[in-house]
Protein backbone atom coordinates (compact mmCIF):
# COMPACT_ATOMS: atom_id res chain seq x y z
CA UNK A 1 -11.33 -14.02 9.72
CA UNK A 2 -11.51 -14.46 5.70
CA UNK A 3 -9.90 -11.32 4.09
CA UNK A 4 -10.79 -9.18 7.17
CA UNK A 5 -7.51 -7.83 8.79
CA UNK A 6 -7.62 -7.30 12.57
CA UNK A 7 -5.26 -4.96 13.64
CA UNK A 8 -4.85 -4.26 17.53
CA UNK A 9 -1.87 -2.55 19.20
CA UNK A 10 -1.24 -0.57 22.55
CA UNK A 11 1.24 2.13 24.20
CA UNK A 12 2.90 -0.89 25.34
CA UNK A 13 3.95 -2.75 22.43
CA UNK A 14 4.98 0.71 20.96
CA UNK A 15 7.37 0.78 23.93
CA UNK A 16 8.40 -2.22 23.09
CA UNK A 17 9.38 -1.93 19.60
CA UNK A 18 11.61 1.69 20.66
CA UNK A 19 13.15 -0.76 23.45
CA UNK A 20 13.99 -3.46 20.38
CA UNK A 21 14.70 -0.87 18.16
CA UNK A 22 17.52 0.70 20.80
CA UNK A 23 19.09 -3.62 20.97
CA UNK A 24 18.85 -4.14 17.74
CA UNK A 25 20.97 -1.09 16.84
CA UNK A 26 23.09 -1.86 19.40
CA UNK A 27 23.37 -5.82 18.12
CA UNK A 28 23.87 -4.83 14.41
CA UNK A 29 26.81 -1.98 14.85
CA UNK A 30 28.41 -0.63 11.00
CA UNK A 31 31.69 -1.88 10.19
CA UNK A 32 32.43 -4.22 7.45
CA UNK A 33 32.47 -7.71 8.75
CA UNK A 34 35.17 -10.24 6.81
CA UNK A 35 32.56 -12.17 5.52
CA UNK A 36 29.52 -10.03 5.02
CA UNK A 37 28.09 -6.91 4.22
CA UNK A 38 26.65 -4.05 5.47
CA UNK A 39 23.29 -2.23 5.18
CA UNK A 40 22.56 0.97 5.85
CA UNK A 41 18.72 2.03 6.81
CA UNK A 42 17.92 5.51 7.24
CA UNK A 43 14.22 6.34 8.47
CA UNK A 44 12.16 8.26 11.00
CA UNK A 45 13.31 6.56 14.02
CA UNK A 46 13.16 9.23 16.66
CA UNK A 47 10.83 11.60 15.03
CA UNK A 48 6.83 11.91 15.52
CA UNK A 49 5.28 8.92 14.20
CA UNK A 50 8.40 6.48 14.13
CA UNK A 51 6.09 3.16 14.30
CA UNK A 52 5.91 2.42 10.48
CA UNK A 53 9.61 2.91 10.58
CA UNK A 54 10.50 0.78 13.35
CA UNK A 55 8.14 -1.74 11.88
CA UNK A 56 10.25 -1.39 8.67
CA UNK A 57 13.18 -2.19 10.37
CA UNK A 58 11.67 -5.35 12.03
CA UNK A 59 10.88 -6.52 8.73
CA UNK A 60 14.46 -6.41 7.42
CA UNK A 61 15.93 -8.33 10.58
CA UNK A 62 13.28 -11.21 10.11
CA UNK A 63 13.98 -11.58 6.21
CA UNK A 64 17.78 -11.74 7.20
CA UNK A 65 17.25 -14.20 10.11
CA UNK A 66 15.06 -16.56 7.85
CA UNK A 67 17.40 -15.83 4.96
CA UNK A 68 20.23 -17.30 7.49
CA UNK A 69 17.99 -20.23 8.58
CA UNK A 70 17.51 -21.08 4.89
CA UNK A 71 21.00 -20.86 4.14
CA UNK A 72 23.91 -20.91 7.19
CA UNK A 73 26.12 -20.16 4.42
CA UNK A 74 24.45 -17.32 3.10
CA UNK A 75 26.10 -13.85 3.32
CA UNK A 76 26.37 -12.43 7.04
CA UNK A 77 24.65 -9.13 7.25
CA UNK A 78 25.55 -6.29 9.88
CA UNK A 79 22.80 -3.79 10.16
CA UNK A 80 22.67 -0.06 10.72
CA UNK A 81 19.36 1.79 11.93
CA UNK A 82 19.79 5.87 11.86
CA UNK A 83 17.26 8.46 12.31
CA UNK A 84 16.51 10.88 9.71
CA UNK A 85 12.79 12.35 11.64
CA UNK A 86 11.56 12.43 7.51
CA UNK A 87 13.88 16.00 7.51
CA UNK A 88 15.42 16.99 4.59
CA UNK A 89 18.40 18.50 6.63
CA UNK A 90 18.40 15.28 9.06
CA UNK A 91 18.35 13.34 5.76
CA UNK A 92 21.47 14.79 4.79
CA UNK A 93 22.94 14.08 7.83
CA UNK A 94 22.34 10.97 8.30
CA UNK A 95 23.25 9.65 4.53
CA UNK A 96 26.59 11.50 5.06
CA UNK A 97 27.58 9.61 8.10
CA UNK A 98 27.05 6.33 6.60
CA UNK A 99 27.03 6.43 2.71
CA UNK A 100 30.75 5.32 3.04
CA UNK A 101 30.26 2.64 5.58
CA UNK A 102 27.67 0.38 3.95
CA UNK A 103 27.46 -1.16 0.99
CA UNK A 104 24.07 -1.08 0.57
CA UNK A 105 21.77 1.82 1.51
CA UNK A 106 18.07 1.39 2.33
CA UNK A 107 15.62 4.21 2.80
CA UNK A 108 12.14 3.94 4.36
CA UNK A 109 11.26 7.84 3.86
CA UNK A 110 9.42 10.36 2.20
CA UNK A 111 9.92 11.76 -1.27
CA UNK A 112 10.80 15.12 0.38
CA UNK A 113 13.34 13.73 2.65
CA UNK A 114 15.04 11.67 -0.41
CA UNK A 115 15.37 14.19 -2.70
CA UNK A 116 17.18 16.15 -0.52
CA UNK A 117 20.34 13.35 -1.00
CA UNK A 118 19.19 12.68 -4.37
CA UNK A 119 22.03 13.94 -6.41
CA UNK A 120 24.65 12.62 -3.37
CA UNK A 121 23.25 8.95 -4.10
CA UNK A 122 23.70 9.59 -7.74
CA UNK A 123 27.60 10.13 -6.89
CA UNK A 124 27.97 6.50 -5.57
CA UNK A 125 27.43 4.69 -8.87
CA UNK A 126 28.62 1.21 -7.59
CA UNK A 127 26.37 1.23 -3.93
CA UNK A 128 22.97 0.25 -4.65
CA UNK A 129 20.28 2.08 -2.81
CA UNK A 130 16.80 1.03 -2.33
CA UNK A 131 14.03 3.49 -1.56
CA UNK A 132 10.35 2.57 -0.24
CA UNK A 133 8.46 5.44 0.02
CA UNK A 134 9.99 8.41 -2.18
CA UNK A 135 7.38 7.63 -5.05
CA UNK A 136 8.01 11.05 -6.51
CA UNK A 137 8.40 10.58 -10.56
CA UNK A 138 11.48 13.08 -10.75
CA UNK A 139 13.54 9.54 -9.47
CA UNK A 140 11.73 7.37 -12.38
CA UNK A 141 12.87 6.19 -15.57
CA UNK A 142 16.61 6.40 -14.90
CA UNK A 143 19.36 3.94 -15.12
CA UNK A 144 20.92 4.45 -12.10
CA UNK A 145 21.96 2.90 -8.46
CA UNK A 146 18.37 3.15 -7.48
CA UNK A 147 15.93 0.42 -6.92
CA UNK A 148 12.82 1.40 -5.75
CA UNK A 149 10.10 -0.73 -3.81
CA UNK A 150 7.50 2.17 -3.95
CA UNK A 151 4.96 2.44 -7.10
CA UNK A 152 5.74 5.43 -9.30
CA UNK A 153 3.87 8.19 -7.92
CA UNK A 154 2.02 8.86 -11.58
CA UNK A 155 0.97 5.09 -11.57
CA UNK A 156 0.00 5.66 -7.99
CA UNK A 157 -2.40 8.23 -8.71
CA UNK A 158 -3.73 7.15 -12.22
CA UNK A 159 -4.91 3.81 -10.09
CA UNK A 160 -6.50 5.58 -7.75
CA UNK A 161 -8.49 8.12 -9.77
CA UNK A 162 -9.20 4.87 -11.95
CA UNK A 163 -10.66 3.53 -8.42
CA UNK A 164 -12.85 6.48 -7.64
CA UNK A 165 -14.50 6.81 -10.99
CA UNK A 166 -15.13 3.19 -10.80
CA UNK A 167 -16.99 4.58 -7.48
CA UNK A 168 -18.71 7.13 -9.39
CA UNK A 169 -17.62 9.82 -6.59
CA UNK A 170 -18.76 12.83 -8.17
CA UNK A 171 -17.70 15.98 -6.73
CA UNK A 172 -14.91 15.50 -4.92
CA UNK A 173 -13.82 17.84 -2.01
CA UNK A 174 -9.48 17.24 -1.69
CA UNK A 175 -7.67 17.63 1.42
CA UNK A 176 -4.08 18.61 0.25
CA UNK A 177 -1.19 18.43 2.80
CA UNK A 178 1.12 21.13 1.60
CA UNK A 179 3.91 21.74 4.13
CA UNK A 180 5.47 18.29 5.36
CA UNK A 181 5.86 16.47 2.45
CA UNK A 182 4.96 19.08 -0.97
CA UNK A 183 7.37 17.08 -3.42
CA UNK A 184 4.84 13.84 -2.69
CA UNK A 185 1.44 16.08 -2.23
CA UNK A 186 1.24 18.54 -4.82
CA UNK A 187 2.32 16.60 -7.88
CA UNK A 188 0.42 14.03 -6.96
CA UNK A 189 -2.54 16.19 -6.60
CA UNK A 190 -1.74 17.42 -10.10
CA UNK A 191 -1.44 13.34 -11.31
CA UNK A 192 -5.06 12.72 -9.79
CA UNK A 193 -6.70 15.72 -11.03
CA UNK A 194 -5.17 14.56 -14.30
CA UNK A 195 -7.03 11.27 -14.34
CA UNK A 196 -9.84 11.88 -11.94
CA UNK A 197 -13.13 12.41 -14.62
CA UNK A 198 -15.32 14.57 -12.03
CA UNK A 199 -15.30 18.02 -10.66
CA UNK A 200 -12.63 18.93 -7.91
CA UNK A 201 -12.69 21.27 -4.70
CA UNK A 202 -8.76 21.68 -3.27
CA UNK A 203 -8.72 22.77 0.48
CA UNK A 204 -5.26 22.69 1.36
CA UNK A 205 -4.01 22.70 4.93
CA UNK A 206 -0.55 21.94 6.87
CA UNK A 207 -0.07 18.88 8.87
CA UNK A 208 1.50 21.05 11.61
CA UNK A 209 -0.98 23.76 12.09
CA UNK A 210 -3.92 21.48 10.95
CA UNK A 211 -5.99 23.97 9.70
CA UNK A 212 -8.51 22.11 8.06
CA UNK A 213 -11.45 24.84 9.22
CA UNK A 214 -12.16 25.81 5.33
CA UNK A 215 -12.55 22.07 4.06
CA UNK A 216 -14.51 21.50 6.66
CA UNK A 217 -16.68 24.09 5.82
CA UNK A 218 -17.21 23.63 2.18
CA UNK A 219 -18.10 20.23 2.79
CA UNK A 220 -21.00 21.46 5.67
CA UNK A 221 -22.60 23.32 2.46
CA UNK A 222 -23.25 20.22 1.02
CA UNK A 223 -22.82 19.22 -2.65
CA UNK A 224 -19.78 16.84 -1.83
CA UNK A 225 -20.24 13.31 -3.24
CA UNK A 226 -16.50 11.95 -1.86
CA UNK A 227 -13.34 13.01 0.35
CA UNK A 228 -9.65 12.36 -0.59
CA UNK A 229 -7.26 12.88 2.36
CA UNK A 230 -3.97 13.59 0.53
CA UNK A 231 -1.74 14.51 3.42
CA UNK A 232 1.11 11.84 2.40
CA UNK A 233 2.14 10.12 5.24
CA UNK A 234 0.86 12.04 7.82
CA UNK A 235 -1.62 9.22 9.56
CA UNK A 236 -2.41 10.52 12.68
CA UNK A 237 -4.20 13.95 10.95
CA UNK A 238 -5.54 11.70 8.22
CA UNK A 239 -7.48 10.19 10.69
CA UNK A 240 -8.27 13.09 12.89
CA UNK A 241 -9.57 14.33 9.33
CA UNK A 242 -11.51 11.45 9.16
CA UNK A 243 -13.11 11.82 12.64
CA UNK A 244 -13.80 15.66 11.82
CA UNK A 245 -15.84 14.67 8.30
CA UNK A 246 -17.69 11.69 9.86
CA UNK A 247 -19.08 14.80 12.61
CA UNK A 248 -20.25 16.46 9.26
CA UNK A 249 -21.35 13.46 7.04
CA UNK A 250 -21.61 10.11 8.34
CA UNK A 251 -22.10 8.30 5.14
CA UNK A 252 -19.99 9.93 3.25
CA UNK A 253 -16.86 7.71 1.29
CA UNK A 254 -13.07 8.59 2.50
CA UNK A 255 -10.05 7.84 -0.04
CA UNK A 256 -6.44 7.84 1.61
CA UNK A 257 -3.16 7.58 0.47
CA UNK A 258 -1.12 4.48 0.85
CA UNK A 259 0.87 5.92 3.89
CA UNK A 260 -0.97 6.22 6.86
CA UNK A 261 -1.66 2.99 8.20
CA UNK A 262 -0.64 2.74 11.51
CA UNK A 263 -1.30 2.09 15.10
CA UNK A 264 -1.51 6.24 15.10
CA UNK A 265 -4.02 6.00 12.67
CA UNK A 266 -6.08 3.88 14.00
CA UNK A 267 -6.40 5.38 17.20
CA UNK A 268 -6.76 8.99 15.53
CA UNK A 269 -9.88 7.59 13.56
CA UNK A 270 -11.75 5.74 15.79
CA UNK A 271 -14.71 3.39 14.89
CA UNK A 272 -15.12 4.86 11.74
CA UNK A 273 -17.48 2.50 9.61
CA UNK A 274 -16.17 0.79 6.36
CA UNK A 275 -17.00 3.55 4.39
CA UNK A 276 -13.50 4.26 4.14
CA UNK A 277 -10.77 3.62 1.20
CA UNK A 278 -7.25 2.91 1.65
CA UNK A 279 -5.06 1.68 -1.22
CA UNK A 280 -1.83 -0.97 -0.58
CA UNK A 281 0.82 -2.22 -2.25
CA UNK A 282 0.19 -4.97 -0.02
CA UNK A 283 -1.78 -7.91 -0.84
CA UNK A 284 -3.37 -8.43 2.70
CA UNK A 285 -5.46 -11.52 2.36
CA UNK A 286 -5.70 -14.93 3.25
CA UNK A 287 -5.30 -15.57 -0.80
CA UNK A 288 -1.65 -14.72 -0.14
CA UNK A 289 0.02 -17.20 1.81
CA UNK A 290 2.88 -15.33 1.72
CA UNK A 291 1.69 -12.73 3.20
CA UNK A 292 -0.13 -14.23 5.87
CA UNK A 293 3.32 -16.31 6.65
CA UNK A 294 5.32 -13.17 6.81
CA UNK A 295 2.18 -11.61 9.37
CA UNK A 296 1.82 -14.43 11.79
CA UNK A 297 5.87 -14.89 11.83
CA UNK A 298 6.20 -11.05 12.20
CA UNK A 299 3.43 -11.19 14.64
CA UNK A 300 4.74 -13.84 16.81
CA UNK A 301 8.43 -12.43 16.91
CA UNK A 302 7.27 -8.59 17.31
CA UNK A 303 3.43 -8.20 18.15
CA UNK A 304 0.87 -6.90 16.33
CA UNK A 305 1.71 -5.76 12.63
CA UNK A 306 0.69 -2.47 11.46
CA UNK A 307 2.30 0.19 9.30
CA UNK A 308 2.95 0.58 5.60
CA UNK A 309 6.60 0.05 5.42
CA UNK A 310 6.94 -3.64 6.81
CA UNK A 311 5.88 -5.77 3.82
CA UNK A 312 7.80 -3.92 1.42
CA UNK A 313 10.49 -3.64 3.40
CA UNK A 314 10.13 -7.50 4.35
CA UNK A 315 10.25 -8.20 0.81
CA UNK A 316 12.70 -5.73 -0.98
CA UNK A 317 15.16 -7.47 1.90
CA UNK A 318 14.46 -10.66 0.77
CA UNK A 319 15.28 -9.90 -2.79
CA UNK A 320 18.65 -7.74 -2.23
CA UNK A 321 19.73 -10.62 0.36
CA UNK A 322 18.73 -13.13 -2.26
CA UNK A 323 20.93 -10.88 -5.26
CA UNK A 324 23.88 -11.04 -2.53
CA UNK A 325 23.77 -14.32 -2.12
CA UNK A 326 23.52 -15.40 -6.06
CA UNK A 327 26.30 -12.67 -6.94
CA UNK A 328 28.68 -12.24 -4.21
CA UNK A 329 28.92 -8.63 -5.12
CA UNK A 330 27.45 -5.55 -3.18
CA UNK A 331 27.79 -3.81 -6.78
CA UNK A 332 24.60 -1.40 -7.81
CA UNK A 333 25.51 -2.92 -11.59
CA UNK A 334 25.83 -6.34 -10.86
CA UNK A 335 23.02 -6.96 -8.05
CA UNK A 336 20.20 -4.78 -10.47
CA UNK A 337 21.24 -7.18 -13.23
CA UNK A 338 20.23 -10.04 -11.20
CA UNK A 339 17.15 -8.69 -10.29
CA UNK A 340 15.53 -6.25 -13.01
CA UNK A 341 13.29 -8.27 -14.99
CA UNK A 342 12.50 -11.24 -12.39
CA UNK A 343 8.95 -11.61 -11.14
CA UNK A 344 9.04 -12.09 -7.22
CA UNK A 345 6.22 -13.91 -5.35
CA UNK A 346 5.68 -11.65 -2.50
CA UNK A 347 3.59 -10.10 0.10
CA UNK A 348 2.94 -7.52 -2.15
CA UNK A 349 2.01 -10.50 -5.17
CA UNK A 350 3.52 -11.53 -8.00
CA UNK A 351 5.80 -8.03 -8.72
CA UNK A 352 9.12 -7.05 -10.90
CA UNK A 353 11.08 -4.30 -11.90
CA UNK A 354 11.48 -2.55 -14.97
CA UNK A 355 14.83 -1.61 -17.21
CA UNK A 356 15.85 0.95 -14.72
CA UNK A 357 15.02 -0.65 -11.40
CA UNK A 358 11.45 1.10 -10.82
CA UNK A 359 8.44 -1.14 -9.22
CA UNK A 360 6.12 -3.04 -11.75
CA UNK A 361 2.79 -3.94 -9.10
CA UNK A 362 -0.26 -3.07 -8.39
CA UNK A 363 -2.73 -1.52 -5.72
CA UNK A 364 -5.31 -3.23 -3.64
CA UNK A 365 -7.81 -1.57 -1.81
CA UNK A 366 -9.19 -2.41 1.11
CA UNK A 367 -12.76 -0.53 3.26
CA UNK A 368 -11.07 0.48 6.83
CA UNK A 369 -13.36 0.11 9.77
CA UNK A 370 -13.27 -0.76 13.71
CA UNK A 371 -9.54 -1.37 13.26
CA UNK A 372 -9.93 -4.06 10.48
CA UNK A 373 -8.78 -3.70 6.63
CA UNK A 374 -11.41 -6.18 4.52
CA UNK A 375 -9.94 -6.27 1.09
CA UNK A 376 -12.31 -4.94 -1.61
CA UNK A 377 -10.18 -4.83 -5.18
């Protein structure tokens, strides 16, 4: 297979993971057991596109069950799934019905949907939360009860345009998602056009409506050299996107966003050829043994593996279970101590955090095609 990632997965495994998704809430109740903790994970569980999310939570049972097999001894963990549908108003729900249950809170959700609870996690100094997905920068640089297993979103975007000027794209015609998730979208379209060295055409369109008619349009007139789809998370209109531009231009290259990759996406963009870009935090290759490990075990526990939260959320569980274990204390203070300036060997690589908790990693890129991810940077 070498660095080529096949990834297959049907309506039936889908219905599988809701059905484990349903036990596995039901197995892991919230209530504060006498000699372990509880964690909190809030996440699109019942809203459109749940996979990555349910995925996510799959990842955080399997680091706590090999944590366990590791170490018997090791700090019992009861775990809480609720559904937040990536709403701000869910999200608010949802973070008040637990924040005072759990001891840790975990969130596998958009920037949008976070910063709607922002300033409500900044009024439990002493729980430690820990975001993957909210890269927005207004969350960066603070020293707070955050730790964050997402790249900061200005980071984010500086690698990327770094990526496409290595590519030489030229003009570049912009897909910008501006309804579901703006507070990710539009600053990050600002951070790329920042960095980004050639000229720039915007068509922006809503992941609801998906009125992509007028980018469509401008890029029939010719005069594109490269397409960014920057619609966030949305995966299965990325690759609807995708199918309408390969109508137009066969040849023509594709950047993404680090959030679409999914079962939905897949399906939504068909046989596309390799022609098209997605970044990762992930470091999915065969020259990560790690990551391959946490794949095949994932695999063989939960079927095929697909979806952008898992690996982080694999290892950001890993590390807070590993904290809890070395401290004894579900403290925001004391558990960020333990692990801010530590480098991790992970599925994402070698990463660490910086003074205030945020990421320190990298992005790989990988050509998409046929359902397989070949990493190319």
């Amino acid at each position: 297979m070498g660095a080529a990632m096949q990834r297959l997965a049907g309506i039936k495994y889908v219905i599988g993971c809701v059905i484990f998704l349903i036990a596995a809430i039901a197995a892991f109740g919230c209530g504060k057991s006498r000699h372990g903790y509880t964690v909190g994970v809030i996440s699109n569980f019942e809203g459109s596109n749940a996979q990555p999310s349910i995925f996510g939570f799959n990842a955080i049972k399997l680091a706590y069950e090999e944590s366990r097999a590791v170490n018997p001894a090791s700090p019992e963990i009861e775990l809480l799934a609720i559904d937040n549908s990536f709403d701000p108003e869910k999200t608010r729900q949802a973070y008040a019905s637990i924040a005072d249950k759990c001891d840790i809170v975990v969130f596998l959700t958009t920037s949008t949907s976070f910063l709607a609870v922002y300033d409500d996690v900044l009024k439990n100094p002493v729980k430690l939360h820990c975001v993957i997905g909210p890269s927005t920068t207004i969350i960066s640089g603070h020293d707070d009860n955050i730790i964050r297993g997402s790249m900061d979103l200005e980071q984010e975007q500086k690698n990327i345009a770094w990526f496409l000027n290595k590519k030489n794209a030229g003009r570049t015609l912009v897909f910008l998602e501006t309804e579901s998730n703006k507070a990710y979208t539009e600053p990050a379209f600002k951070l790329f056009s920042r960095y980004f060295k050639g000229p720039l055409i915007v068509s922006r369109f809503s992941a609801r409506r998906m009125d992509i008619t007028k980018g469509l349009e401008i890029l029939r007139r010719g005069g594109v050299g490269f397409v960014y789809i920057l619609a966030g998370g949305a995966s299965r209109e990325a690759g609807l996107i995708i199918q309408n531009v390969r109508k137009i231009n066969p040849a023509i290259g594709i950047m993404n966003t680090l959030w679409i990759t999914s079962t939905i996406f897949e399906e939504a963009a068909g046989k596309s050829d390799k022609n098209v870009f997605i970044p990762s935090q992930s470091f999915m290759s065969e020259e990560n043994t790690r990551y391959m490990n946490f794949k095949n075990t994932y695999e063989k526990h939960f079927g095929p593996l697909t979806g952008y939260y898992a690996p982080a959320a694999y290892d950001m569980a890993k590390i807070l279970l590993d904290a809890l274990e070395k401290t004894g204390k579900a403290e925001a203070p004391v558990l960020k101590s333990h692990i801010l300036f530590r480098k991790y060997q992970t599925t994402m690589g070698t990463i660490s955090f910086d003074k205030y908790g945020d990421l320190e990693g990298r992005l790989y890129y990988y050509s998409y095609g046929g359902r397989v991810y070949e990493k190319i940077e």
